[in-house]
Protein backbone atom coordinates (compact mmCIF):
# COMPACT_ATOMS: atom_id res chain seq x y z
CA UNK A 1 158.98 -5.42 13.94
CA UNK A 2 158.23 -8.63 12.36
CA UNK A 3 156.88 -11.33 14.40
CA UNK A 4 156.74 -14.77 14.12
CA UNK A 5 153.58 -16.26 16.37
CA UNK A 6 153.08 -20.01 17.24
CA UNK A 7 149.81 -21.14 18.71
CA UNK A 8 148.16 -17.92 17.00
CA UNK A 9 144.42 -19.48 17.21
CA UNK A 10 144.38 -19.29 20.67
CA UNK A 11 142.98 -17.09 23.45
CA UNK A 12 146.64 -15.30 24.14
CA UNK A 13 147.40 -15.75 20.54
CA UNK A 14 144.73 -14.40 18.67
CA UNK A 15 144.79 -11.04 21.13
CA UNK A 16 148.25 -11.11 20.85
CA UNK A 17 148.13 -11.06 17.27
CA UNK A 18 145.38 -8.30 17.19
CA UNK A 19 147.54 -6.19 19.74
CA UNK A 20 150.74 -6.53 17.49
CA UNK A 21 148.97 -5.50 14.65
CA UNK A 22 147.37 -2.70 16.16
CA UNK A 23 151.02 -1.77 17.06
CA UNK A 24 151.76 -1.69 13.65
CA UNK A 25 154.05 -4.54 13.73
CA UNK A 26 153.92 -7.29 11.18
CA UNK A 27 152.69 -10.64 12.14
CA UNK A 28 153.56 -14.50 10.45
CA UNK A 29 151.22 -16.76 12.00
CA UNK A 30 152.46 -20.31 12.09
CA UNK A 31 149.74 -23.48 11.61
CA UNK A 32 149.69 -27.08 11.03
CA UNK A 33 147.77 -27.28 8.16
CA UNK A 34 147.82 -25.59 4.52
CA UNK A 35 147.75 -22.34 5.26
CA UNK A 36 144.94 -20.00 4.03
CA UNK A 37 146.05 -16.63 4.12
CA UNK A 38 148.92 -14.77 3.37
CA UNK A 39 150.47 -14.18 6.56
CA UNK A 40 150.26 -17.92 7.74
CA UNK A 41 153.17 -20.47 7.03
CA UNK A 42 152.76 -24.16 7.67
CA UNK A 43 154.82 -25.91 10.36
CA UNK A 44 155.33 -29.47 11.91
CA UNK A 45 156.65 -29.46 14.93
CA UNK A 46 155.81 -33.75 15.78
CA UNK A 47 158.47 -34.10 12.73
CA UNK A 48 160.48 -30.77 12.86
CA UNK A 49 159.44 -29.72 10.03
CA UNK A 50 159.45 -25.51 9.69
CA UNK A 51 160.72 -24.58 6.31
CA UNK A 52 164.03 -22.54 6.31
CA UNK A 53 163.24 -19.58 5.09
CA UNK A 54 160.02 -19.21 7.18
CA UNK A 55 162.21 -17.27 10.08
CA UNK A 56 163.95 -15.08 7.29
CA UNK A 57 163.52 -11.48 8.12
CA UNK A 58 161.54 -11.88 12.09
CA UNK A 59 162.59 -9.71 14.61
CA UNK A 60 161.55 -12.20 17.41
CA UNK A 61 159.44 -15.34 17.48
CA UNK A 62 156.85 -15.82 19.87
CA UNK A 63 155.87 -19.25 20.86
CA UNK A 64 152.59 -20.40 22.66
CA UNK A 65 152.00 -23.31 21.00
CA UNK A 66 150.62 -26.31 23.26
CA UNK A 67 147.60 -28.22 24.18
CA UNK A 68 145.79 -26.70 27.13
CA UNK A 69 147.69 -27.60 30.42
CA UNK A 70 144.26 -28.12 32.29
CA UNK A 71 142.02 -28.92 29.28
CA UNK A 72 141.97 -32.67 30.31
CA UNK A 73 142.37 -34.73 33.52
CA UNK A 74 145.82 -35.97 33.71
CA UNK A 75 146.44 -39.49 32.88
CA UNK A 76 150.20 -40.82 32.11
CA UNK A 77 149.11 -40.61 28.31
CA UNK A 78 148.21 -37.25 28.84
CA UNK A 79 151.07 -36.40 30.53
CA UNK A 80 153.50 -38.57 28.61
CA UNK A 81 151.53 -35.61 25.63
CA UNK A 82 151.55 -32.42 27.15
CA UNK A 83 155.32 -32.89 28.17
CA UNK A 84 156.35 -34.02 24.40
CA UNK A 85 154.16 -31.04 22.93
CA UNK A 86 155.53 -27.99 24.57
CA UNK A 87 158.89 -29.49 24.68
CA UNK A 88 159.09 -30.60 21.36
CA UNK A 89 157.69 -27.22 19.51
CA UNK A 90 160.16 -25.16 21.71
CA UNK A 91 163.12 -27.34 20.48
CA UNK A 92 162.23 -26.82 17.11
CA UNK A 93 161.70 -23.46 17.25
CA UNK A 94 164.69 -22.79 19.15
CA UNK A 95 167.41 -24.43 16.94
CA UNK A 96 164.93 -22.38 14.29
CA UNK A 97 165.71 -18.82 15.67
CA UNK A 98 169.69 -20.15 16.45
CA UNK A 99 170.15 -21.17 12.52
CA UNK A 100 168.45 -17.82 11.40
CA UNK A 101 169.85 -15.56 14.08
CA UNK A 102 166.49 -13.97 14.93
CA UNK A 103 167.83 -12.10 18.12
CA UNK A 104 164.36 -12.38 20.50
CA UNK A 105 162.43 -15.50 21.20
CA UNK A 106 159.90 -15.41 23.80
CA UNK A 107 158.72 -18.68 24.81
CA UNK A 108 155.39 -19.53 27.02
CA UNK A 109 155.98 -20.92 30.45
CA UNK A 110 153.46 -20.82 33.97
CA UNK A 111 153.95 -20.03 37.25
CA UNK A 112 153.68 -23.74 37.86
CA UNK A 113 157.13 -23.45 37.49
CA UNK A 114 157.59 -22.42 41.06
CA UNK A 115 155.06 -25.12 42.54
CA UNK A 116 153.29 -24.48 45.31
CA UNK A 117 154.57 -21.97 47.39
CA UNK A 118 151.96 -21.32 49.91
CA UNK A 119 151.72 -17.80 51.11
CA UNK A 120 155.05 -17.08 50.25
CA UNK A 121 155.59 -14.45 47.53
CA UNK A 122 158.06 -15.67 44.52
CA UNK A 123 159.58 -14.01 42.00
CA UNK A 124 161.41 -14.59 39.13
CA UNK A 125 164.53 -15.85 40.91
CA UNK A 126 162.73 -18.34 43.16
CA UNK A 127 163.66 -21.95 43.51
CA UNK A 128 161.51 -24.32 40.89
CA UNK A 129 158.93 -26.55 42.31
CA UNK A 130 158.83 -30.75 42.68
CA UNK A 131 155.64 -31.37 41.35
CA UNK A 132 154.59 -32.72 37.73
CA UNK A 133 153.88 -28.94 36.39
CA UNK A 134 157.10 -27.48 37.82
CA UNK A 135 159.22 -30.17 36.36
CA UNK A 136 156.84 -29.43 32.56
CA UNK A 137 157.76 -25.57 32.99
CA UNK A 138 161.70 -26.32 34.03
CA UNK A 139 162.29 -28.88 30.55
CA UNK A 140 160.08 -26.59 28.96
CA UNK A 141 161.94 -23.45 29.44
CA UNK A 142 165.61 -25.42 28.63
CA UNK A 143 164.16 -26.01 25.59
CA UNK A 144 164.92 -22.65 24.65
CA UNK A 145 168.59 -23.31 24.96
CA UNK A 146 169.93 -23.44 21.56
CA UNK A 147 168.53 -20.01 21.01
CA UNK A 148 170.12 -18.17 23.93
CA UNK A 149 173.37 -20.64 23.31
CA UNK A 150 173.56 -18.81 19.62
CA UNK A 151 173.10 -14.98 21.14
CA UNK A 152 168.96 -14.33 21.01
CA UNK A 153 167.55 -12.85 24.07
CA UNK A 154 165.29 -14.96 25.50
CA UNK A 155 162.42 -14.08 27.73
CA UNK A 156 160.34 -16.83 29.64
CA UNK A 157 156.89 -16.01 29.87
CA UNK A 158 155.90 -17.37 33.10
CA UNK A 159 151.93 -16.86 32.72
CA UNK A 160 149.19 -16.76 35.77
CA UNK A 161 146.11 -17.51 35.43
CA UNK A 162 144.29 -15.04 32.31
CA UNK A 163 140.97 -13.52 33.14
CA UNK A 164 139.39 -12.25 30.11
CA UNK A 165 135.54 -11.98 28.54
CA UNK A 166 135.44 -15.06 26.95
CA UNK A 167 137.27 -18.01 27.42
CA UNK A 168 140.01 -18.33 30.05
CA UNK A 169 139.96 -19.31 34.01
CA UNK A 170 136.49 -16.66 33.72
CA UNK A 171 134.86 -18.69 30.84
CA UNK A 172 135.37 -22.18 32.85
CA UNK A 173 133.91 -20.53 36.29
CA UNK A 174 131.20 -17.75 34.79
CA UNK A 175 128.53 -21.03 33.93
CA UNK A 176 129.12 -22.12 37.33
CA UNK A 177 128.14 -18.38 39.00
CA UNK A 178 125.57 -18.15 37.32
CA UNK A 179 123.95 -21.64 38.16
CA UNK A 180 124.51 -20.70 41.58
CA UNK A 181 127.40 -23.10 42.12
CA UNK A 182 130.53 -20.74 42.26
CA UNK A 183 132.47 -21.54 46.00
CA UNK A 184 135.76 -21.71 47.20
CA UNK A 185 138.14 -24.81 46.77
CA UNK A 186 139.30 -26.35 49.30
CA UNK A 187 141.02 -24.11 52.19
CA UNK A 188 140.73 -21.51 49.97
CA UNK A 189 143.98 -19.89 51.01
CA UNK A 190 145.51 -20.91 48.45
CA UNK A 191 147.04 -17.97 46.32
CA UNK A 192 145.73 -17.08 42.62
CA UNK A 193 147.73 -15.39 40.42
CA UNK A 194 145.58 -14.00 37.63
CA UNK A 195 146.45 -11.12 35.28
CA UNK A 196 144.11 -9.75 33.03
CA UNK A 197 143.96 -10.41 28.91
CA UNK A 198 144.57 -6.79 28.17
CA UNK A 199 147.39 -6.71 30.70
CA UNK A 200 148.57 -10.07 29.50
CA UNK A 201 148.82 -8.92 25.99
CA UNK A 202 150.66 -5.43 26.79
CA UNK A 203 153.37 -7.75 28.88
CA UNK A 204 154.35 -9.45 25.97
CA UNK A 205 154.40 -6.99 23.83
CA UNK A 206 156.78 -4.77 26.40
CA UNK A 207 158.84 -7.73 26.75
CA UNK A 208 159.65 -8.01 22.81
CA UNK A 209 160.14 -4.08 22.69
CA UNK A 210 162.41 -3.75 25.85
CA UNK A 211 165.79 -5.05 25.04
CA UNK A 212 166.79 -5.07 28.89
CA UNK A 213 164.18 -7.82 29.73
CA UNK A 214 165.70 -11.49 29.49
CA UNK A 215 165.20 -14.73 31.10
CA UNK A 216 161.87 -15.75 33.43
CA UNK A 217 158.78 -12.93 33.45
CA UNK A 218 156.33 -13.55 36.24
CA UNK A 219 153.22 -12.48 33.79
CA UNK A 220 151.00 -11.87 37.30
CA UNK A 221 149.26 -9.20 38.35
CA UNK A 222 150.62 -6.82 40.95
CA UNK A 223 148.18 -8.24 43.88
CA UNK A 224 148.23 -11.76 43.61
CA UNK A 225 144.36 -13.04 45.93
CA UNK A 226 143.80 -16.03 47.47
CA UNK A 227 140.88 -18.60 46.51
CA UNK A 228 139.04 -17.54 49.30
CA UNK A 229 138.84 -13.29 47.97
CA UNK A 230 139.06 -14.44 44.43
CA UNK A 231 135.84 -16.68 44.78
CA UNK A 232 134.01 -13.30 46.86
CA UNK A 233 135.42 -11.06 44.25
CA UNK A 234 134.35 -13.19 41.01
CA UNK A 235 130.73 -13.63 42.94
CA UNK A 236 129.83 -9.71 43.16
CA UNK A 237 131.40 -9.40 40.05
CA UNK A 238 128.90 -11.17 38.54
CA UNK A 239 125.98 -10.76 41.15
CA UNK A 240 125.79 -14.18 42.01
CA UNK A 241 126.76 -15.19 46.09
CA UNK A 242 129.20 -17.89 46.01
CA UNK A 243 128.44 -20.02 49.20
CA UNK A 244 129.98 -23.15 48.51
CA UNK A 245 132.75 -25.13 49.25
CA UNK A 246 133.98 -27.77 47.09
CA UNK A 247 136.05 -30.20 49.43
CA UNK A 248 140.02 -31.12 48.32
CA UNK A 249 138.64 -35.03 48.04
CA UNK A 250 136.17 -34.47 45.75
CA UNK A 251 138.03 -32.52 43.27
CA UNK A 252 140.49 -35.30 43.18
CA UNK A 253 137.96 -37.57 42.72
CA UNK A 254 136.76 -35.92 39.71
CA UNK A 255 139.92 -34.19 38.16
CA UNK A 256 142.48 -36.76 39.52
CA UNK A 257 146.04 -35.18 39.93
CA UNK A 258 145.06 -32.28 38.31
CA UNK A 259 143.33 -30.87 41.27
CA UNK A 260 146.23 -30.18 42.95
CA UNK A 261 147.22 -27.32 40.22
CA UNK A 262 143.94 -25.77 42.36
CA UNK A 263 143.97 -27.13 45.76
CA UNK A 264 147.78 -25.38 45.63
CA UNK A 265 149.34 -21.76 44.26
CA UNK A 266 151.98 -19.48 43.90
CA UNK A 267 151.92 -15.75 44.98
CA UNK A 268 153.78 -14.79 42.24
CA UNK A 269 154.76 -11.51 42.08
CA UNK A 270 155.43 -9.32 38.17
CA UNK A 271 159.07 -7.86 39.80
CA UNK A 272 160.84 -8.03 36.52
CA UNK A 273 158.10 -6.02 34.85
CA UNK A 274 157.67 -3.40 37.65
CA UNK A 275 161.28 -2.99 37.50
CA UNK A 276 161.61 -2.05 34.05
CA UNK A 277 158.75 0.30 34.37
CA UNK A 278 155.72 -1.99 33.03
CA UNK A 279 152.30 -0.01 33.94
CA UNK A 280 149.32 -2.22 34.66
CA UNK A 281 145.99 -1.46 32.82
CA UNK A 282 144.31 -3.75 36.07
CA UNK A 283 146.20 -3.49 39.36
CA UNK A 284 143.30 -5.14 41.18
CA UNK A 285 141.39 -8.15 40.92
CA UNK A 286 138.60 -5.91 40.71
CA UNK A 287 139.73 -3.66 38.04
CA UNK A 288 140.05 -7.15 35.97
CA UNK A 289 136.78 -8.44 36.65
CA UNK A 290 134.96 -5.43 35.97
CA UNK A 291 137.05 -5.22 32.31
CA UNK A 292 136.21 -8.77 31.65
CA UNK A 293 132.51 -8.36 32.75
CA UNK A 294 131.35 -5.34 31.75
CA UNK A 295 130.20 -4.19 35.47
């Protein structure tokens, strides 16, 4: 296959990329600046610029392009960004894979999309949420209209939260272990649903190859935790206790509305892959930790 990858430099990306090649697929990596290797093509989504002959040939486009949904507390600026961003880069892509008839586009979502759902397990054909996230994921995911309006399948990749070695929900909380400081937030019984890189990587990859997949993907693994057994888990995991317990008040105090994308959660369950025969690498919370740790 030939693949067309936006937001290539990041954590999913750049595995993704790896993993595609190692698949033997072919792989056009789009940037924003001049591009300094042969497989990269320039693109600017702000203006909708992606030249028309960049699409000629792909197989499917991938996009997971985006700033970082919880890189930065969320101010109406930020906001007013993160919502014209993804939106924005989907749209062009979209109309992109309708004038070229590329027949697969798979397009980065969250689980956000569902809100939060308590201890109630969701799947793909849940009811979206009401919160600021949900309503991102929902405009996010029309986006991708003109693409399935012009025949492409299109598969919404409704991520968790990514546990890998470096970077990820384990590179924000590994300094904090190991300071002593790891703890629950909040309740804690709020549900996590993580899925590991490796896992991550092979779900995308099964989606592109599978022509039966369309529409939403819960990318979750198979035994969604809640804060509460992740926070025990991710502590002997590391050999650090995790005793604390950081209080729903003073997250908001520090991280604003954005707290409540942890002080909430979705047990979000991978149904579309399990039913089209998707084998997990890391069933368990466990299994993840001890890939992305090395114990």
């Amino acid at each position: 296959m030939r693949v067309v990858v936006a937001g290539s430099s990041g954590l999913i990306g750049t595995s993704l990329v790896a993993g595609l090649r190692q698949g033997e697929h072919q792989v056009v990596r789009l940037v924003r600046r001049v591009p300094a290797a042969p497989d990269e093509r320039r693109w600017d989504p702000d203006s909708g610029r992606l030249d028309a002959d960049t699409l000629d040939g792909a197989d499917a486009v991938v996009n997971l392009s985006g700033p970082g949904i919880g890189a930065k507390r969320w101010s109406p600026e930020r906001k007013r960004h993160l919502l014209q961003a993804r939106v924005r880069s989907t749209e062009v892509l979209a109309k992109a894979v309708a004038d070229s008839g590329v027949p697969v586009l798979a397009n980065a979502s969250a689980v956000g999309f569902y809100g939060d759902t308590g201890s109630h397990p969701v799947t793909e054909t849940s009811s979206p949420g009401s919160d600021f996230l949900a309503g991102l994921c929902r405009r996010w995911e029309a986006a991708t209209a003109p693409a399935a309006d012009a025949g492409a399948r299109v598969v919404l990749l409704r991520t968790g939260l990514v546990i890998s070695p470096s970077g990820g929900l384990l590179g924000q909380l590994r300094p904090l272990f190991s300071l002593m400081l790891g703890g629950r937030l909040g309740p804690g019984t709020q549900y996590m649903p993580w899925i590991s890189l490796d896992d991550e990587i092979a779900a995308i990859r099964f989606a592109l190859e599978n022509s039966d997949i369309t529409g939403p993907v819960n990318l979750t693994g198979p035994a969604p935790v809640t804060n509460t057994q992740f926070t025990r888990a991710l502590g002997e995991a590391l050999g650090r206790p995790a005793p604390w317990i950081v209080p729903g008040f003073a997250l908001r105090t520090v991280m604003g509305e954005l707290a409540d994308t942890a002080l909430t959660g979705q047990r979000a369950m991978p149904t579309v892959l399990e039913a089209n025969g998707f084998t997990f690498q890391h069933p368990t919370l466990g299994a993840a930790l001890a890939a992305a740790t090395g114990r």
